[in-house]
N, C-alpha and C. Protein backbone atom coordinates (compact mmCIF):
# COMPACT_ATOMS: atom_id res chain seq x y z
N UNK A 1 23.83 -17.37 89.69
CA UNK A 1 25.21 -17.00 89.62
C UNK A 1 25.81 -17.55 88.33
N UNK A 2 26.38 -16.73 87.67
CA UNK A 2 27.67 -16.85 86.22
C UNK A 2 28.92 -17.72 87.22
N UNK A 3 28.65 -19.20 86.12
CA UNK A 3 30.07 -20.09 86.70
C UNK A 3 29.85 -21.06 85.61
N UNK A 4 31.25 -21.81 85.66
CA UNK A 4 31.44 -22.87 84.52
C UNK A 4 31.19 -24.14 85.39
N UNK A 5 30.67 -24.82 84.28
CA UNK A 5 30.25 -26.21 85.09
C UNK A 5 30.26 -27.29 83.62
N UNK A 6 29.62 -28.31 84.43
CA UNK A 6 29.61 -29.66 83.48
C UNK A 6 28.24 -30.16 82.93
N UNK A 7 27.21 -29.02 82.72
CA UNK A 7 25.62 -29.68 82.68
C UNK A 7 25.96 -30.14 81.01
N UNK A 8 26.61 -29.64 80.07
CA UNK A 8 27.18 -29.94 78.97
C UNK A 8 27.92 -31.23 78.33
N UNK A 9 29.08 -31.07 79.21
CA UNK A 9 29.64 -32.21 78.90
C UNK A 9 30.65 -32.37 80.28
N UNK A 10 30.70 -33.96 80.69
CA UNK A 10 31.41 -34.01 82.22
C UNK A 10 32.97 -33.60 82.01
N UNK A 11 33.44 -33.68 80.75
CA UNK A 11 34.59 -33.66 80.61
C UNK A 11 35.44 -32.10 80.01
N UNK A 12 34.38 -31.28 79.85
CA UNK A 12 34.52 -29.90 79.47
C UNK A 12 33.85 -28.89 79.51
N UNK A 13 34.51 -28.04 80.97
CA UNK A 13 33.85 -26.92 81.27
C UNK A 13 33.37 -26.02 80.40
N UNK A 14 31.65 -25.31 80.61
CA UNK A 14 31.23 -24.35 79.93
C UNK A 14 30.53 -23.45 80.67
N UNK A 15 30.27 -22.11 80.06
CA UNK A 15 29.73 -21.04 81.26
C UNK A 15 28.48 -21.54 81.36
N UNK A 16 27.84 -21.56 82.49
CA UNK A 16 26.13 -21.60 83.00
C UNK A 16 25.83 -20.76 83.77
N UNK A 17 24.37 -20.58 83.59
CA UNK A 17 23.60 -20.29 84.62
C UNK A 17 22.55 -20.66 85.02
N UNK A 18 21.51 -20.33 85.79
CA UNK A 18 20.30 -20.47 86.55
C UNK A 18 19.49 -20.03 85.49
N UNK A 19 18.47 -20.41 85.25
CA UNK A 19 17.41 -19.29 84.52
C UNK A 19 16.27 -19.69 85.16
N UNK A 20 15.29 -19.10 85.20
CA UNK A 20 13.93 -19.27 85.20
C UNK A 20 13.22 -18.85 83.90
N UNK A 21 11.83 -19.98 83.64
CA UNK A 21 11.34 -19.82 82.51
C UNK A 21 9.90 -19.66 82.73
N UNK A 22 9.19 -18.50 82.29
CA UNK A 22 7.62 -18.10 83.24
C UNK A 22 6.78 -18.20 81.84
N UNK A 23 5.75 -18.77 82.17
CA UNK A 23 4.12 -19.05 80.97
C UNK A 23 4.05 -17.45 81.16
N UNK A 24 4.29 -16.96 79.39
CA UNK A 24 3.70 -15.16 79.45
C UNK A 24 2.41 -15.25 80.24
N UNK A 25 1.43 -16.03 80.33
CA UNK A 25 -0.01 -15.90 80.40
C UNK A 25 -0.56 -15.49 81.79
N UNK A 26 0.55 -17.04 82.78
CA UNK A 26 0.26 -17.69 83.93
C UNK A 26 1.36 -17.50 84.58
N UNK A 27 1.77 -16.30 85.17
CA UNK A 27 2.84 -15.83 85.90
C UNK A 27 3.28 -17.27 87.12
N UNK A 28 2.24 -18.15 87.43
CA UNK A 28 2.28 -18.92 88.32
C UNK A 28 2.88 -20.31 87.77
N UNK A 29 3.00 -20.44 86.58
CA UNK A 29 3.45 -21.52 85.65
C UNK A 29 4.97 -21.40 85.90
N UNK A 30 5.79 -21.79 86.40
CA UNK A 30 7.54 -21.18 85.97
C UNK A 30 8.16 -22.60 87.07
N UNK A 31 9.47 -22.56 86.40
CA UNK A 31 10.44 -23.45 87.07
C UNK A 31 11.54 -22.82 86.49
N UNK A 32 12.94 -23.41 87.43
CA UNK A 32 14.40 -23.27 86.94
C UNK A 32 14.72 -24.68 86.63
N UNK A 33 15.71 -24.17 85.27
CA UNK A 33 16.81 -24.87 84.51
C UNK A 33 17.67 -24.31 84.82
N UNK A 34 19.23 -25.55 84.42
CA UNK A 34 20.40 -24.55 84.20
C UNK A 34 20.31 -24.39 82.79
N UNK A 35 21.22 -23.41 82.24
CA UNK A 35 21.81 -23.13 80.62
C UNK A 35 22.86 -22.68 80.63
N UNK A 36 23.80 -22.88 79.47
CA UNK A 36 24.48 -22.80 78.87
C UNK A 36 24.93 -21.47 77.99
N UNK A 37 25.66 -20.55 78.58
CA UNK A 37 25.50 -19.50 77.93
C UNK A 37 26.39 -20.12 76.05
N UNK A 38 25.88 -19.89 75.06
CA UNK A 38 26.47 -20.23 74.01
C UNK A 38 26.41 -19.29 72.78
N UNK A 39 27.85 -18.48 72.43
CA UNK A 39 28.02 -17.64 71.67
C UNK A 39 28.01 -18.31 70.12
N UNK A 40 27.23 -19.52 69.96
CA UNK A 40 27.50 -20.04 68.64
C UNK A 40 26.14 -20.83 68.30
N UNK A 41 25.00 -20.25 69.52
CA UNK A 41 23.67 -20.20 69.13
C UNK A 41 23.04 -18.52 69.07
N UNK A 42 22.54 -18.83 68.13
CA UNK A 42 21.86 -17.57 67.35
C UNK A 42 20.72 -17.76 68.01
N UNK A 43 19.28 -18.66 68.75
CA UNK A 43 18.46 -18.55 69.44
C UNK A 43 18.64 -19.76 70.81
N UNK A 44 17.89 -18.61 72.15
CA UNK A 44 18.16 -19.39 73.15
C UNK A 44 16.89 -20.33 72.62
N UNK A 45 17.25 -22.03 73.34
CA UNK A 45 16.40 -22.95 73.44
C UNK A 45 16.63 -23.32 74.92
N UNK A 46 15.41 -24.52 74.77
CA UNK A 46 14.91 -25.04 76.02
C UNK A 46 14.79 -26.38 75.58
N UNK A 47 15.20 -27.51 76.52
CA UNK A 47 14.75 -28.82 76.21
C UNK A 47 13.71 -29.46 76.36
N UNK A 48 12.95 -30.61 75.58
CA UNK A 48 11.85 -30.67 75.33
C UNK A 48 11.53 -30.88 76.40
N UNK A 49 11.96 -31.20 78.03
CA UNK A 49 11.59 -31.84 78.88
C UNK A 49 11.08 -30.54 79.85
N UNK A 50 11.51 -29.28 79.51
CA UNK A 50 10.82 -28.32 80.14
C UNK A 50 9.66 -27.60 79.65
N UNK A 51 9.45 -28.24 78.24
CA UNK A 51 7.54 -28.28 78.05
C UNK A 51 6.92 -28.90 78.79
N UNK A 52 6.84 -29.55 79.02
CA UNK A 52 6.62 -30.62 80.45
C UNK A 52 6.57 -30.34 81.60
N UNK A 53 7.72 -29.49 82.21
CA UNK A 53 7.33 -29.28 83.25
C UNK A 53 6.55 -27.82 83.80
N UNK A 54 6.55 -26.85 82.01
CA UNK A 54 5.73 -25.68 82.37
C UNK A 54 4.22 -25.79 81.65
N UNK A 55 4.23 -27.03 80.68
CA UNK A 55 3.11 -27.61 80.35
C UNK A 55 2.30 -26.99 79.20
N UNK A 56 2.21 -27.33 78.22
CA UNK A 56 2.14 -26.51 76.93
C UNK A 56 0.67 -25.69 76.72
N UNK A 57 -0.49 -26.15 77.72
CA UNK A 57 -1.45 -25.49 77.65
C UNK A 57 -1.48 -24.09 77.79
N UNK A 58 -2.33 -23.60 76.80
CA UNK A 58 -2.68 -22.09 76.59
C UNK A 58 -1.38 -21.16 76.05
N UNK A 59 0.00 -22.29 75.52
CA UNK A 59 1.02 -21.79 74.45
C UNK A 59 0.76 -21.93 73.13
N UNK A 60 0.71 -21.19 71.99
CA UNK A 60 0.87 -21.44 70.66
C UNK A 60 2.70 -21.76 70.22
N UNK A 61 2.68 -22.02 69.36
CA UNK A 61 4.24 -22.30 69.12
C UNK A 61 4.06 -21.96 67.15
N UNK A 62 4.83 -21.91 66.74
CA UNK A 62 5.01 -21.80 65.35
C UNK A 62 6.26 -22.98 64.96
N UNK A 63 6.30 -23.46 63.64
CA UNK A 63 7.76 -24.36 63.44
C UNK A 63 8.44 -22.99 62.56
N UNK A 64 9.70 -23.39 62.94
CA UNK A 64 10.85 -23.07 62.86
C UNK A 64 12.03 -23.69 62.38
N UNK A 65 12.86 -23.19 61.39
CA UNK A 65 14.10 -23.76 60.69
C UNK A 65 15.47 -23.43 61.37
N UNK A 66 15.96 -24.02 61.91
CA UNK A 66 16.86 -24.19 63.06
C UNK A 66 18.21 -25.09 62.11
N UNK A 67 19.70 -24.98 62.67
CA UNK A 67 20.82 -25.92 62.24
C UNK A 67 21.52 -26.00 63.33
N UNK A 68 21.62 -27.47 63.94
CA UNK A 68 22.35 -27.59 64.60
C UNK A 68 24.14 -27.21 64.42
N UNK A 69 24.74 -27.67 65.62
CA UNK A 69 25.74 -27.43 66.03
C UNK A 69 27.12 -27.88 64.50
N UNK A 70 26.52 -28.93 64.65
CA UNK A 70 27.44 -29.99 62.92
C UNK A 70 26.20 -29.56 61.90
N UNK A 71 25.35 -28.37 61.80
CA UNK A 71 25.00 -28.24 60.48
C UNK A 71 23.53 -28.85 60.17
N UNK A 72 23.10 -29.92 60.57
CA UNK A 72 22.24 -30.06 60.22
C UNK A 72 20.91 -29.44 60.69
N UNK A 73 20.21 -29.37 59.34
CA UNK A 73 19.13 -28.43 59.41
C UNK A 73 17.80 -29.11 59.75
N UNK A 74 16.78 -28.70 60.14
CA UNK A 74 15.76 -29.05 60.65
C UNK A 74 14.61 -28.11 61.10
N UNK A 75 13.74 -28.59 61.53
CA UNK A 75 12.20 -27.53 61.58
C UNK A 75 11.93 -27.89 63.58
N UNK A 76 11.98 -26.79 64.27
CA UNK A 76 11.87 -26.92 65.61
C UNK A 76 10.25 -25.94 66.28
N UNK A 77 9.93 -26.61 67.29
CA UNK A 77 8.68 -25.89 67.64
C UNK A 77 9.52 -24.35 68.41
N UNK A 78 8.69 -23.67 68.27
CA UNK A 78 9.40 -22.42 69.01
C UNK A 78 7.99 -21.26 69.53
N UNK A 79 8.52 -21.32 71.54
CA UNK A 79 7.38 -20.75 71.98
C UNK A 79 7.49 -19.17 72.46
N UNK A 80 6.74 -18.34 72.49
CA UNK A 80 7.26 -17.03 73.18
C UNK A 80 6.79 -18.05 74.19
N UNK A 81 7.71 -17.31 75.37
CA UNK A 81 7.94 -17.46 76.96
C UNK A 81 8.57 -15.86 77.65
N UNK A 82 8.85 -16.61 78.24
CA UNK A 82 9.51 -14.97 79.55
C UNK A 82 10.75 -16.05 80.27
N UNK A 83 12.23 -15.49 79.75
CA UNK A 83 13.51 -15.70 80.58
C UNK A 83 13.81 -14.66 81.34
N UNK A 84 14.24 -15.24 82.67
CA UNK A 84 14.90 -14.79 83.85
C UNK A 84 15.77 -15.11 84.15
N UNK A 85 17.07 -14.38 84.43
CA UNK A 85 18.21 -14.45 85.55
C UNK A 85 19.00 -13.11 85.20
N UNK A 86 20.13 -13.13 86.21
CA UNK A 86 20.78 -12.00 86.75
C UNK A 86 19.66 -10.84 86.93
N UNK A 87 18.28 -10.95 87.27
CA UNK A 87 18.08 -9.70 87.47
C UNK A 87 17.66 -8.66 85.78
N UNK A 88 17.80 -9.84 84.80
CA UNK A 88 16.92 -9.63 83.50
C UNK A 88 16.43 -10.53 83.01
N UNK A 89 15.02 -10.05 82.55
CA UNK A 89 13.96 -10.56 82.16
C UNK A 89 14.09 -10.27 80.22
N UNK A 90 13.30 -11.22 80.14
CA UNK A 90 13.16 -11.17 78.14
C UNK A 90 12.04 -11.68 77.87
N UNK A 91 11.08 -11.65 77.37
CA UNK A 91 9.80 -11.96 76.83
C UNK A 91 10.58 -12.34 75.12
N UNK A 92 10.55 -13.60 74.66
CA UNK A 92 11.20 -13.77 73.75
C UNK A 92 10.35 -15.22 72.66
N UNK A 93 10.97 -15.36 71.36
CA UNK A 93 10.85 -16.67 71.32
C UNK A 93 11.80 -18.03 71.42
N UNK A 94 11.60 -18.68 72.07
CA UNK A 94 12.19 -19.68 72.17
C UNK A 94 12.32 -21.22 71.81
N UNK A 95 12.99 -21.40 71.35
CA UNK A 95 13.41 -22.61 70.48
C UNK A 95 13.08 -23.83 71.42
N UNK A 96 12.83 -25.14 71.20
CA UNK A 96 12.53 -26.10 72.01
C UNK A 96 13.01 -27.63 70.98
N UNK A 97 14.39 -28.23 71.49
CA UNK A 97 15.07 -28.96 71.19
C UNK A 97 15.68 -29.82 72.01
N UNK A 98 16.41 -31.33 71.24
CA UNK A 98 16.05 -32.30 72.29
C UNK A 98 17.48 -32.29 73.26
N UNK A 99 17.56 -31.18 74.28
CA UNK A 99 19.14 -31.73 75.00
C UNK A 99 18.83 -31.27 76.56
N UNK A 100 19.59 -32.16 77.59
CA UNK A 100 19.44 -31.62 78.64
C UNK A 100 18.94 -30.82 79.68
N UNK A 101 19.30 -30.05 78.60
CA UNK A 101 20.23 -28.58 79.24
C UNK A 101 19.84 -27.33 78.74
N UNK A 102 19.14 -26.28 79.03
CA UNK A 102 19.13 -24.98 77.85
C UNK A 102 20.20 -24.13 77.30
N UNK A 103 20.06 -23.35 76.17
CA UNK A 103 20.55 -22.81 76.06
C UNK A 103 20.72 -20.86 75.50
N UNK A 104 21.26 -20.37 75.91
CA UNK A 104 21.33 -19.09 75.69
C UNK A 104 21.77 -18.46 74.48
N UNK A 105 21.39 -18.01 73.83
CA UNK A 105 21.91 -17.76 72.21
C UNK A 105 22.12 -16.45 72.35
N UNK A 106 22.21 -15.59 71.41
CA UNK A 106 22.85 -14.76 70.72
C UNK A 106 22.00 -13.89 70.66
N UNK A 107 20.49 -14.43 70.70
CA UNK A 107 19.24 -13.46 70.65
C UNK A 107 19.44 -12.69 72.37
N UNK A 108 19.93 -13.20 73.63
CA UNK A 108 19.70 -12.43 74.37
C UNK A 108 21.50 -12.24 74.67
N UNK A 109 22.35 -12.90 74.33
CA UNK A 109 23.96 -12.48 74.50
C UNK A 109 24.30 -11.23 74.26
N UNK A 110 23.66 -10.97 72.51
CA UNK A 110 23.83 -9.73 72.11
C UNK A 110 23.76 -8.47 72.61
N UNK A 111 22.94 -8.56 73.90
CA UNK A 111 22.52 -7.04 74.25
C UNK A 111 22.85 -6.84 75.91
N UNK A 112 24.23 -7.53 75.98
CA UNK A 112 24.87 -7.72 76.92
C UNK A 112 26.62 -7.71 76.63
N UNK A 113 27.52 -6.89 77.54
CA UNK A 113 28.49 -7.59 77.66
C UNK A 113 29.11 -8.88 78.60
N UNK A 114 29.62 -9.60 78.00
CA UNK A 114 29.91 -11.09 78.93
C UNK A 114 31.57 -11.05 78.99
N UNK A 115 32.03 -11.18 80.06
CA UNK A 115 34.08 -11.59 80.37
C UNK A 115 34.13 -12.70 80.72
N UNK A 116 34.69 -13.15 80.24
CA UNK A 116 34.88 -14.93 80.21
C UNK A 116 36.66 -15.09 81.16
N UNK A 117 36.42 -14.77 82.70
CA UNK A 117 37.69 -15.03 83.05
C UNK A 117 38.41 -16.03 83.23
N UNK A 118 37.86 -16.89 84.20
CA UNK A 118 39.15 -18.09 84.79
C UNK A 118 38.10 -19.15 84.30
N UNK A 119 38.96 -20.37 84.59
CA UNK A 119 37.80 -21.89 84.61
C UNK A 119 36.74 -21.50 86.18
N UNK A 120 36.97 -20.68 86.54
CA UNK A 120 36.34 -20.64 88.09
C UNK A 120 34.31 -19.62 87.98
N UNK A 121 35.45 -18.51 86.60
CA UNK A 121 34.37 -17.34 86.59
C UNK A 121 34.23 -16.77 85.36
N UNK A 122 32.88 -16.34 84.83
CA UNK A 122 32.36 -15.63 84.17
C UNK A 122 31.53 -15.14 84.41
N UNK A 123 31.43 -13.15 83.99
CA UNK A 123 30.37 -12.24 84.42
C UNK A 123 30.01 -12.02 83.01
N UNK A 124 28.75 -11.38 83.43
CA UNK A 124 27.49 -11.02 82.70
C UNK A 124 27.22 -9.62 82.87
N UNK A 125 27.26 -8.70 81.90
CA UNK A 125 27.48 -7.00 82.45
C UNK A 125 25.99 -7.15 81.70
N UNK A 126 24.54 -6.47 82.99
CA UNK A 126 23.57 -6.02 82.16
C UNK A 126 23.60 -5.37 81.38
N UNK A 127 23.06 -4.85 80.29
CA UNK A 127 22.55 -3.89 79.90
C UNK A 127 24.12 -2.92 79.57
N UNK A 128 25.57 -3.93 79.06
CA UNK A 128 26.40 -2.70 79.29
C UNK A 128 26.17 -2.58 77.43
C-alpha cells in the first residue's frame, strides 16, 4: 500500500511503499523492504544491507557514478534485480548504497503517474 511514513526521517513524513526485491536468476531468492518513493533520485537503490539478505551469489554488478542528495559524487555497485509492488514488476538496474531504507527513483517513477494527496495518502496510477 502507497502511504507516508517515517522509514526516512522520524520527524518528516515521506511517501513509501512495500517492495519486493527477486534474484533475476533464483525466483526463490526475494524479501521485502520498505522505500521511499523519491522524485529527486534519478535511479532506484537498495541498501547495502539487502545484499545480504538476497545474497550476492550468482549477481554480477558493474561500478557506477552516482551523486548524492548534497552533491557529492561517487562510484556505487549497481545490480540488475527484479522490483515488485502495486502489482508492477521491473527487471532493472539497481543502485546499492549505504541507507536504511530503499529507494525509488525516477528510472521507474517516470513511467507512472503518482498524486501526492494528504499527509494520510498517496496513489500510484500504473501504467497511466
Amino acid at each position: 500500500m502507497a502511504r507516508y511514513g517515517t522509514v526516512q526521517s522520524e520527524s518528516v513524513l515521506a511517501p513509501q511503499i512495500k517492495i519486493t526485491v527477486t534474484h533475476p536468476a533464483d525466483p526463490k531468492r526475494t524479501f521485502e523492504l520498505t522505500a521511499i518513493a523519491d522524485t529527486g533520485a534519478a535511479k532506484t537503490c537498495l541498501p547495502t544491507s539487502a545484499l545480504d539478505d538476497l545474497g550476492e551469489e550468482g549477481l554480477e554488478y558493474r561500478m557506477s557514478a552516482a551523486r548524492g542528495a548534497y552533491g557529492r559524487r561517487r562510484k556505487i555497485k549497481c545490480y540488475m534485480l527484479r522490483i515488485s509492488f502495486l502489482e508492477c514488476a521491473y527487471t532493472l538496474e539497481v543502485g546499492v548504497i549505504d541507507r536504511k531504507y530503499a529507494i525509488i527513483g525516477r528510472d521507474i517513477l517516470n513511467q507512472h503517474r503518482i498524486t501526492f494527496e494528504t499527509d494520510e495518502k498517496w496513489t500510484f496510477h500504473a501504467n497511466a
